[in-house]
PDB file of N, CA and C in Angstrom:
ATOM      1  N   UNK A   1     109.129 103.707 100.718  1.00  0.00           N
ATOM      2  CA  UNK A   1     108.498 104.665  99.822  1.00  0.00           C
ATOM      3  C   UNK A   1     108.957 106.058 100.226  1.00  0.00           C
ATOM      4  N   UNK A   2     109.378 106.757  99.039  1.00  0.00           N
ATOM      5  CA  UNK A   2     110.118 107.969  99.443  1.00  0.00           C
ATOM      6  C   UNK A   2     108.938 109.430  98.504  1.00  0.00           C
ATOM      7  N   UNK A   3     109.172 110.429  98.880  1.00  0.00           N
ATOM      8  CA  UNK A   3     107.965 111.505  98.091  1.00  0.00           C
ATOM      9  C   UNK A   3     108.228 111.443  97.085  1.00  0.00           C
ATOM     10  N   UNK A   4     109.607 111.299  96.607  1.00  0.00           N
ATOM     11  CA  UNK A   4     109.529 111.188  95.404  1.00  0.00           C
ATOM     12  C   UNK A   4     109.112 109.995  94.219  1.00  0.00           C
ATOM     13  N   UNK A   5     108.775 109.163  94.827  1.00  0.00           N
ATOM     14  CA  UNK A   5     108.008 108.203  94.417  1.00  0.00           C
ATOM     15  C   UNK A   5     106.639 108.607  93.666  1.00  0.00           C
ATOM     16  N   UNK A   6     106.408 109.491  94.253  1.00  0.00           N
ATOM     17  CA  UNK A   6     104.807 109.528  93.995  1.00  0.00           C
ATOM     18  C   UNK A   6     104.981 110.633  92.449  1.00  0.00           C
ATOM     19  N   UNK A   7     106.025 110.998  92.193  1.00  0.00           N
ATOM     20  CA  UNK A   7     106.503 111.476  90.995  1.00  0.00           C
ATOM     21  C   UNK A   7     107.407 110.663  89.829  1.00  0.00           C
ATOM     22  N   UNK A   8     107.079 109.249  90.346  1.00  0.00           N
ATOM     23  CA  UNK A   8     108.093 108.535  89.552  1.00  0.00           C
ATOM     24  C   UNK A   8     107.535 107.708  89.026  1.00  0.00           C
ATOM     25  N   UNK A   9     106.562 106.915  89.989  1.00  0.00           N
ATOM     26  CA  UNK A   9     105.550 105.963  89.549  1.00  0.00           C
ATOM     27  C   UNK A   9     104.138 106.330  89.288  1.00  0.00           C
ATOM     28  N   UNK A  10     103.882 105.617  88.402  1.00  0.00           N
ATOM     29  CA  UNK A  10     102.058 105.724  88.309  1.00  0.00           C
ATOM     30  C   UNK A  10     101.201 105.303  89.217  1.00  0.00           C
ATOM     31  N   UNK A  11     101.528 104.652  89.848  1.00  0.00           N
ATOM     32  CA  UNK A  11     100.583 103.698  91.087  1.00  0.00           C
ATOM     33  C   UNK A  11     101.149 103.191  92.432  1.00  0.00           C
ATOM     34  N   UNK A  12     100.775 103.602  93.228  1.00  0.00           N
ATOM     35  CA  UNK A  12     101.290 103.163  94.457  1.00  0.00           C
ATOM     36  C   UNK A  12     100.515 102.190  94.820  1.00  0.00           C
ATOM     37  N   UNK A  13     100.621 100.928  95.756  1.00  0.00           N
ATOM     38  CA  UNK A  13      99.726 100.214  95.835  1.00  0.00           C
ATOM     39  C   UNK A  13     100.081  99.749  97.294  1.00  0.00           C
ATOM     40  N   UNK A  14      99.359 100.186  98.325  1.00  0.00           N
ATOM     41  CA  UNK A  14      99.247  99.520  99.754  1.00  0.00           C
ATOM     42  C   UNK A  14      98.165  98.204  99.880  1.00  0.00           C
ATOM     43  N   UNK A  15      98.851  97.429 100.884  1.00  0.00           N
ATOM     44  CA  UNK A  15      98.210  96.301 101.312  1.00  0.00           C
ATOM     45  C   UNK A  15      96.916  96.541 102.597  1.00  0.00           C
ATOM     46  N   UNK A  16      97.159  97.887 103.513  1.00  0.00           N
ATOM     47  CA  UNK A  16      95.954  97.697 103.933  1.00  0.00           C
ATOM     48  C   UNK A  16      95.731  99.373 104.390  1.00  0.00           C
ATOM     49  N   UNK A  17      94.360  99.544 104.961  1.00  0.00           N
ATOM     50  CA  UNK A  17      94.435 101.321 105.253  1.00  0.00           C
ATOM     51  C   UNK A  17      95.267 101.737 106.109  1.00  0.00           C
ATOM     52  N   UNK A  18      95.956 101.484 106.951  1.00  0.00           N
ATOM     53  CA  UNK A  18      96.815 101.857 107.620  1.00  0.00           C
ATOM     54  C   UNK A  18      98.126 102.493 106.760  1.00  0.00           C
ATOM     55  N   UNK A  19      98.318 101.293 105.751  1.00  0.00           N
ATOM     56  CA  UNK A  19      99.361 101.298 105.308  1.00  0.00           C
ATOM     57  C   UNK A  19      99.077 102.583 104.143  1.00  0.00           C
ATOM     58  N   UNK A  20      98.102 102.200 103.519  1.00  0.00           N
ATOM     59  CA  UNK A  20      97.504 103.361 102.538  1.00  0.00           C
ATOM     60  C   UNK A  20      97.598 105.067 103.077  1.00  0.00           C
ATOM     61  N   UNK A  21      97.060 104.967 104.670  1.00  0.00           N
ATOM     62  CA  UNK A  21      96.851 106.204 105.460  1.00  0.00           C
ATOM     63  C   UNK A  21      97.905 106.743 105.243  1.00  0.00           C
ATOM     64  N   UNK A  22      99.203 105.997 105.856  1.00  0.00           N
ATOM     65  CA  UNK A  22     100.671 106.555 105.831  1.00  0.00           C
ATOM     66  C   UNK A  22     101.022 107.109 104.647  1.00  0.00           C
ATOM     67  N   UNK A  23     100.958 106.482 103.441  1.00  0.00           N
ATOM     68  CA  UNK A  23     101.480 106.758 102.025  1.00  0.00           C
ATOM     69  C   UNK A  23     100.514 108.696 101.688  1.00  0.00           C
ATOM     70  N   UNK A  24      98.958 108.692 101.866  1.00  0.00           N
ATOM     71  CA  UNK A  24      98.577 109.687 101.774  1.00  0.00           C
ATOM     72  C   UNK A  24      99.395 110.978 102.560  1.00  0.00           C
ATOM     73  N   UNK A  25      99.987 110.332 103.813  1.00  0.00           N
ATOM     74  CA  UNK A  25     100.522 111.419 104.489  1.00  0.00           C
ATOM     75  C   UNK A  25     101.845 111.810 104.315  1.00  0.00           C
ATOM     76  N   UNK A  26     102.167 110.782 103.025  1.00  0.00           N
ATOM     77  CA  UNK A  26     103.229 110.815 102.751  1.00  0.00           C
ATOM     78  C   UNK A  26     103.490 111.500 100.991  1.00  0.00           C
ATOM     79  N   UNK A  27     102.584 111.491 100.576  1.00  0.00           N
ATOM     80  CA  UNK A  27     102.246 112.228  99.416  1.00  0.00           C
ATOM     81  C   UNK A  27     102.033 113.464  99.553  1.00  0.00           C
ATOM     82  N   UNK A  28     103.180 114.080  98.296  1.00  0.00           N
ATOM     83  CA  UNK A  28     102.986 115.437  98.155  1.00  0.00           C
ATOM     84  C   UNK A  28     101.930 115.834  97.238  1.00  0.00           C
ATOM     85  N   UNK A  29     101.034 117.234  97.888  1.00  0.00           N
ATOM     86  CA  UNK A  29      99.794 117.486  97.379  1.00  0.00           C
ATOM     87  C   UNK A  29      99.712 117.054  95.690  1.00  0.00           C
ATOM     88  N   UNK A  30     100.615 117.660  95.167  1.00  0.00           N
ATOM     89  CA  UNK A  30     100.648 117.587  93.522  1.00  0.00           C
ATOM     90  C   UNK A  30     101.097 116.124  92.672  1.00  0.00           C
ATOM     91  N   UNK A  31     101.210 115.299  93.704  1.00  0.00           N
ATOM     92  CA  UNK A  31     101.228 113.551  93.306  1.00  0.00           C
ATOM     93  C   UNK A  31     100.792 113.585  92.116  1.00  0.00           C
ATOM     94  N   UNK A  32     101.180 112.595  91.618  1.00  0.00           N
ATOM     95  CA  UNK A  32     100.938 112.097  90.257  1.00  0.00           C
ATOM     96  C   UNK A  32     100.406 110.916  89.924  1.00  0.00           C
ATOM     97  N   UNK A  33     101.136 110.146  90.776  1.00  0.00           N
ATOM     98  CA  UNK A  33     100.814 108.886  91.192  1.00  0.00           C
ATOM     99  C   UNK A  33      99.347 108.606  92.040  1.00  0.00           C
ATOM    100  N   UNK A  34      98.616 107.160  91.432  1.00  0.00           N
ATOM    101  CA  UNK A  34      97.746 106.920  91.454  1.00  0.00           C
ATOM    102  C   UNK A  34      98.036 105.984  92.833  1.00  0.00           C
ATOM    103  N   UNK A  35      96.907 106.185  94.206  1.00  0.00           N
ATOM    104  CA  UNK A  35      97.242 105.366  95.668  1.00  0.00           C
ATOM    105  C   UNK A  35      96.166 104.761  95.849  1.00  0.00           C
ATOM    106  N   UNK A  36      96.553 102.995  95.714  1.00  0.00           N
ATOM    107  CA  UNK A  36      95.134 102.141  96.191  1.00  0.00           C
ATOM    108  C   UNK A  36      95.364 100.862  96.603  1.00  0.00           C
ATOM    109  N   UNK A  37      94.577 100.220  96.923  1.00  0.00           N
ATOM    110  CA  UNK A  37      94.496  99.227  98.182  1.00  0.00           C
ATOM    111  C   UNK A  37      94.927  98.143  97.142  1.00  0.00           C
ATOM    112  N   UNK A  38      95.884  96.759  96.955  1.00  0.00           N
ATOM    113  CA  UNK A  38      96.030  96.178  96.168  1.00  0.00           C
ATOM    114  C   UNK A  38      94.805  95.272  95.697  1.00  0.00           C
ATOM    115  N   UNK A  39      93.734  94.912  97.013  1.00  0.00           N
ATOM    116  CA  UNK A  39      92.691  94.041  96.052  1.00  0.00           C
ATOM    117  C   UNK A  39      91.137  94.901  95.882  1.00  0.00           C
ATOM    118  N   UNK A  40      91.506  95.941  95.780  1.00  0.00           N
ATOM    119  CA  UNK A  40      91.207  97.416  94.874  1.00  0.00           C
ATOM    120  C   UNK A  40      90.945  96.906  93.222  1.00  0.00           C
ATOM    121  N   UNK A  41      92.149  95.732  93.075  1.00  0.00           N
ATOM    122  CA  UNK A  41      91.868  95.346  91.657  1.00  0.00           C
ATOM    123  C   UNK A  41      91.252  93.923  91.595  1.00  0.00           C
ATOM    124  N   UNK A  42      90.986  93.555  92.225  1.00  0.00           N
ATOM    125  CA  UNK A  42      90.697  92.344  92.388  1.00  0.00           C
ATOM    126  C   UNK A  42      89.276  92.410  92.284  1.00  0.00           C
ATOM    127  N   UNK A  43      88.167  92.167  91.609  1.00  0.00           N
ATOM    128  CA  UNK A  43      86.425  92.429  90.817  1.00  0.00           C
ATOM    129  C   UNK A  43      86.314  91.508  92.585  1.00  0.00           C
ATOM    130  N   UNK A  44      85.119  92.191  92.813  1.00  0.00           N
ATOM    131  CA  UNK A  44      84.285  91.892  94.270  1.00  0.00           C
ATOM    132  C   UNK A  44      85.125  91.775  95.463  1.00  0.00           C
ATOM    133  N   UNK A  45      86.511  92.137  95.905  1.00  0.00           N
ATOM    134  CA  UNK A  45      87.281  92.505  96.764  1.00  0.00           C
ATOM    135  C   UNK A  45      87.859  93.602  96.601  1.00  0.00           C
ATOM    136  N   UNK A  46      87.003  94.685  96.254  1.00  0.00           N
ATOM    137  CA  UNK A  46      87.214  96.663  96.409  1.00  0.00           C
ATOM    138  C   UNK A  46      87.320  96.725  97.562  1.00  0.00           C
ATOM    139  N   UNK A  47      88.303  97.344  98.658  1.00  0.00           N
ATOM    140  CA  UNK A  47      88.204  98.359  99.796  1.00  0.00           C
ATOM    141  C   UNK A  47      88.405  97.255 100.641  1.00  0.00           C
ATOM    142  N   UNK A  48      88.808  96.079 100.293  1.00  0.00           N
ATOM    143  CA  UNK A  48      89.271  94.750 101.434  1.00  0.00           C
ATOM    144  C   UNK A  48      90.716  95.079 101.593  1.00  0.00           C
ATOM    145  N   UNK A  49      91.124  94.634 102.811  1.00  0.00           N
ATOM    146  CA  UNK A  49      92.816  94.877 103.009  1.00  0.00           C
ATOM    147  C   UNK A  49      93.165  93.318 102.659  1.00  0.00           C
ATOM    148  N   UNK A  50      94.851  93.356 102.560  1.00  0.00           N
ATOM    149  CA  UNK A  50      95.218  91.623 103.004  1.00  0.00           C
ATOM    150  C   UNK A  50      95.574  91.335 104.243  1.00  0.00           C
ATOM    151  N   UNK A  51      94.794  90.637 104.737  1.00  0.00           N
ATOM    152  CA  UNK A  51      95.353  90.674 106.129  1.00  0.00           C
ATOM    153  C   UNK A  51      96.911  89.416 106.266  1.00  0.00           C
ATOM    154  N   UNK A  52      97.370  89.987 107.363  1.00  0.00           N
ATOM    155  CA  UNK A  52      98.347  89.354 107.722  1.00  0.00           C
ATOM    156  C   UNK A  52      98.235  88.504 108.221  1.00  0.00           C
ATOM    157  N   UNK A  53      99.241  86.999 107.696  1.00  0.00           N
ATOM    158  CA  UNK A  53      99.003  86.197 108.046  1.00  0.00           C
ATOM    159  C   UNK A  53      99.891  85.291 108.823  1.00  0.00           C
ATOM    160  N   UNK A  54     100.918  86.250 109.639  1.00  0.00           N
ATOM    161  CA  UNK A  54     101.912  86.105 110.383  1.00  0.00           C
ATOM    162  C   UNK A  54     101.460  85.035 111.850  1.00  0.00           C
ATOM    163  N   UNK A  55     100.296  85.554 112.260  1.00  0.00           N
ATOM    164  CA  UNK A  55     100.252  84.723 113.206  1.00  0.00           C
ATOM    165  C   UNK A  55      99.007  83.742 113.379  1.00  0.00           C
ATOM    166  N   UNK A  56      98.888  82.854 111.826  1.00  0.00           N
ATOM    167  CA  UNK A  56      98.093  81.620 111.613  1.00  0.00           C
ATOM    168  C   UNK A  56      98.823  80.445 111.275  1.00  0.00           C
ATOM    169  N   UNK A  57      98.197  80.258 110.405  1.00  0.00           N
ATOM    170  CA  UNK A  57      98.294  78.279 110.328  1.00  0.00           C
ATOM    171  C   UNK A  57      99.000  78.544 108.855  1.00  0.00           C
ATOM    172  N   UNK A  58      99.621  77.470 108.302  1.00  0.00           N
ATOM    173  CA  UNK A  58      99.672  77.390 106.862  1.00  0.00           C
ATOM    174  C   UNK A  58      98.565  77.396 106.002  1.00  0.00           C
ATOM    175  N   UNK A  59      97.708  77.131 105.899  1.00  0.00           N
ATOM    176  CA  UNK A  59      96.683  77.757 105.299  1.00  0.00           C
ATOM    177  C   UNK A  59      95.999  79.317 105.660  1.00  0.00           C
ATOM    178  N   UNK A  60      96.393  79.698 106.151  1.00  0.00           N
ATOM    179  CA  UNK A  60      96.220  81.388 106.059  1.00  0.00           C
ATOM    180  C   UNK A  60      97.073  82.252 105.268  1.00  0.00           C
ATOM    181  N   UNK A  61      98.294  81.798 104.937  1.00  0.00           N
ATOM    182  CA  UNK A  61      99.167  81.840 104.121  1.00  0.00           C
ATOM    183  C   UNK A  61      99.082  81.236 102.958  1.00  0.00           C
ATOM    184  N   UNK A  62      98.553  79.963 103.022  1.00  0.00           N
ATOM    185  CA  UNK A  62      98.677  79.905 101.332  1.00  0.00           C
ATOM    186  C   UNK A  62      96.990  80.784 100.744  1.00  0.00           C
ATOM    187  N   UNK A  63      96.157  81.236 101.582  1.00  0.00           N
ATOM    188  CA  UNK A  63      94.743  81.857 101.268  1.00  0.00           C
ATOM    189  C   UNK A  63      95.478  83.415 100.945  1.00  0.00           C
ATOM    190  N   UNK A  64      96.040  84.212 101.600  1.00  0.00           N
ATOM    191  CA  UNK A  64      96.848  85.271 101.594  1.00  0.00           C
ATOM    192  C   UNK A  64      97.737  84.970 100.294  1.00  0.00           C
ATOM    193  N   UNK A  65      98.445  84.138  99.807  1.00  0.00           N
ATOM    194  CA  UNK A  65      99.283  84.486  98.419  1.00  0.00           C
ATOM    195  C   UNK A  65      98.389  83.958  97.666  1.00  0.00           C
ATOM    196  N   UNK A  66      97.107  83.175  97.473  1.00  0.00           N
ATOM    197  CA  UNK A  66      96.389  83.359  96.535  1.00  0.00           C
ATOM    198  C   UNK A  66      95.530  84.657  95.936  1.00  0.00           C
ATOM    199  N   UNK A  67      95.175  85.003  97.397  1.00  0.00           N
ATOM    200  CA  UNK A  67      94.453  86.499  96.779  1.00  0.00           C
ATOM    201  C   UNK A  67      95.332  87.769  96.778  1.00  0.00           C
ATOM    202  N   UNK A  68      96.592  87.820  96.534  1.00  0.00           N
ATOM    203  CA  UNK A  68      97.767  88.639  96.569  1.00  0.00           C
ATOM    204  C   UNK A  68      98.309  88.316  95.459  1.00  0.00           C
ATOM    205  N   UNK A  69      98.115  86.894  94.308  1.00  0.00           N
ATOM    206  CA  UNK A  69      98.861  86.819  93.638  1.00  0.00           C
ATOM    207  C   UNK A  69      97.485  86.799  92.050  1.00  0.00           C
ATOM    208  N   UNK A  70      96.499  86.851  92.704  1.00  0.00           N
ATOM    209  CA  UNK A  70      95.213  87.007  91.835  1.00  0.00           C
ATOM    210  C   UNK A  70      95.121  89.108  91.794  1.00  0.00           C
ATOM    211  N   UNK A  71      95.113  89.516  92.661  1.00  0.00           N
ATOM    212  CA  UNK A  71      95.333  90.436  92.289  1.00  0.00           C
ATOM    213  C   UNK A  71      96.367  91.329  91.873  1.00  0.00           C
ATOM    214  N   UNK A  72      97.436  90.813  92.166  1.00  0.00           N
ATOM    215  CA  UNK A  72      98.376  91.199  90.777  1.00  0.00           C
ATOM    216  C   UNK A  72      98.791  91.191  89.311  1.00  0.00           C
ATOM    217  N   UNK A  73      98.174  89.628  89.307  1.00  0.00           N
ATOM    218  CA  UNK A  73      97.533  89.347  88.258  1.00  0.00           C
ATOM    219  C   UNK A  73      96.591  90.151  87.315  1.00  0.00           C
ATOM    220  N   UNK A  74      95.794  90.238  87.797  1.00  0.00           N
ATOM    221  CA  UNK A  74      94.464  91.856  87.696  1.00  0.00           C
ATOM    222  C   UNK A  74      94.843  92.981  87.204  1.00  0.00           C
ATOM    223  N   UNK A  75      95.704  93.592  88.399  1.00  0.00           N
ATOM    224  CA  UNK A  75      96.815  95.078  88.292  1.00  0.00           C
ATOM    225  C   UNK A  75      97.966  94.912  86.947  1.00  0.00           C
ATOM    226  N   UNK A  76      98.252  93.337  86.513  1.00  0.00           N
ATOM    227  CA  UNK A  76      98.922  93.405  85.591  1.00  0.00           C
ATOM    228  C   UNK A  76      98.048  93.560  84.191  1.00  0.00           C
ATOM    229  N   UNK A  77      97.144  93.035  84.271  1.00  0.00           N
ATOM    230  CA  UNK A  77      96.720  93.288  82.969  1.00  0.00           C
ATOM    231  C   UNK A  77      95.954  94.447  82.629  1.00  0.00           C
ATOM    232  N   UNK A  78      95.288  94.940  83.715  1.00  0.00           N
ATOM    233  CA  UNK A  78      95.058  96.282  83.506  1.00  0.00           C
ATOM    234  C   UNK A  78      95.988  97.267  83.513  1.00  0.00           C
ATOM    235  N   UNK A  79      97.431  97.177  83.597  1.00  0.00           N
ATOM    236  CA  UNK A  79      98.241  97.950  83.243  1.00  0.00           C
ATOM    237  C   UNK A  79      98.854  97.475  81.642  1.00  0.00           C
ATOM    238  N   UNK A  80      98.604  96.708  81.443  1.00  0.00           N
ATOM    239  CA  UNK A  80      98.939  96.010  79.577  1.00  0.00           C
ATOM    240  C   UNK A  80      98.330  96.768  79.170  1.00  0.00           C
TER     241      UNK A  80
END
C-alpha cells in the first residue's frame, strides 16, 4: 500500500489493528479513501480482526477462509 492509494481507491481494507494502525499512519491527512477492518462488514463481527492462522491445525484455516470469504462476500455487495 502506497499514499497514493488512499487517493485512488475508495476503501482500504486491513485484516487486523495493527495492520489498520500502519495504513492510518500511512494515510495522508486529506485521504479519500475509506480504512476498515475487513469483518467490519461482516453483521455481528464489527471491530474483530482475522486472526492468523499460520501456526494451527487445518481447521483454523479452513474457519479463517470461511469468515474471510463471508466477508467479502458482504463488502461485495455492499459495494453493488
Amino acid at each position: 500500500v502506497a499514499r497514493d492509494d488512499f487517493h485512488r481507491f475508495d476503501h482500504i481494507v486491513a485484516m487486523d489493528h495493527d495492520n489498520r494502525r500502519t495504513l492510518r499512519g500511512l494515510a495522508p491527512a486529506e485521504a479519500s479513501a475509506t480504512l476498515s477492518l475487513l469483518l467490519d462488514h461482516l453483521p455481528g463481527r464489527e471491530g474483530e480482526v482475522v486472526h492468523d492462522p499460520y501456526y494451527g491445525v487445518d481447521t483454523d484455516f479452513e474457519r479463517v477462509w470461511r469468515l474471510v470469504d463471508a466477508a467479502a462476500e458482504q463488502l461485495m455487495w455492499r459495494l453493488k
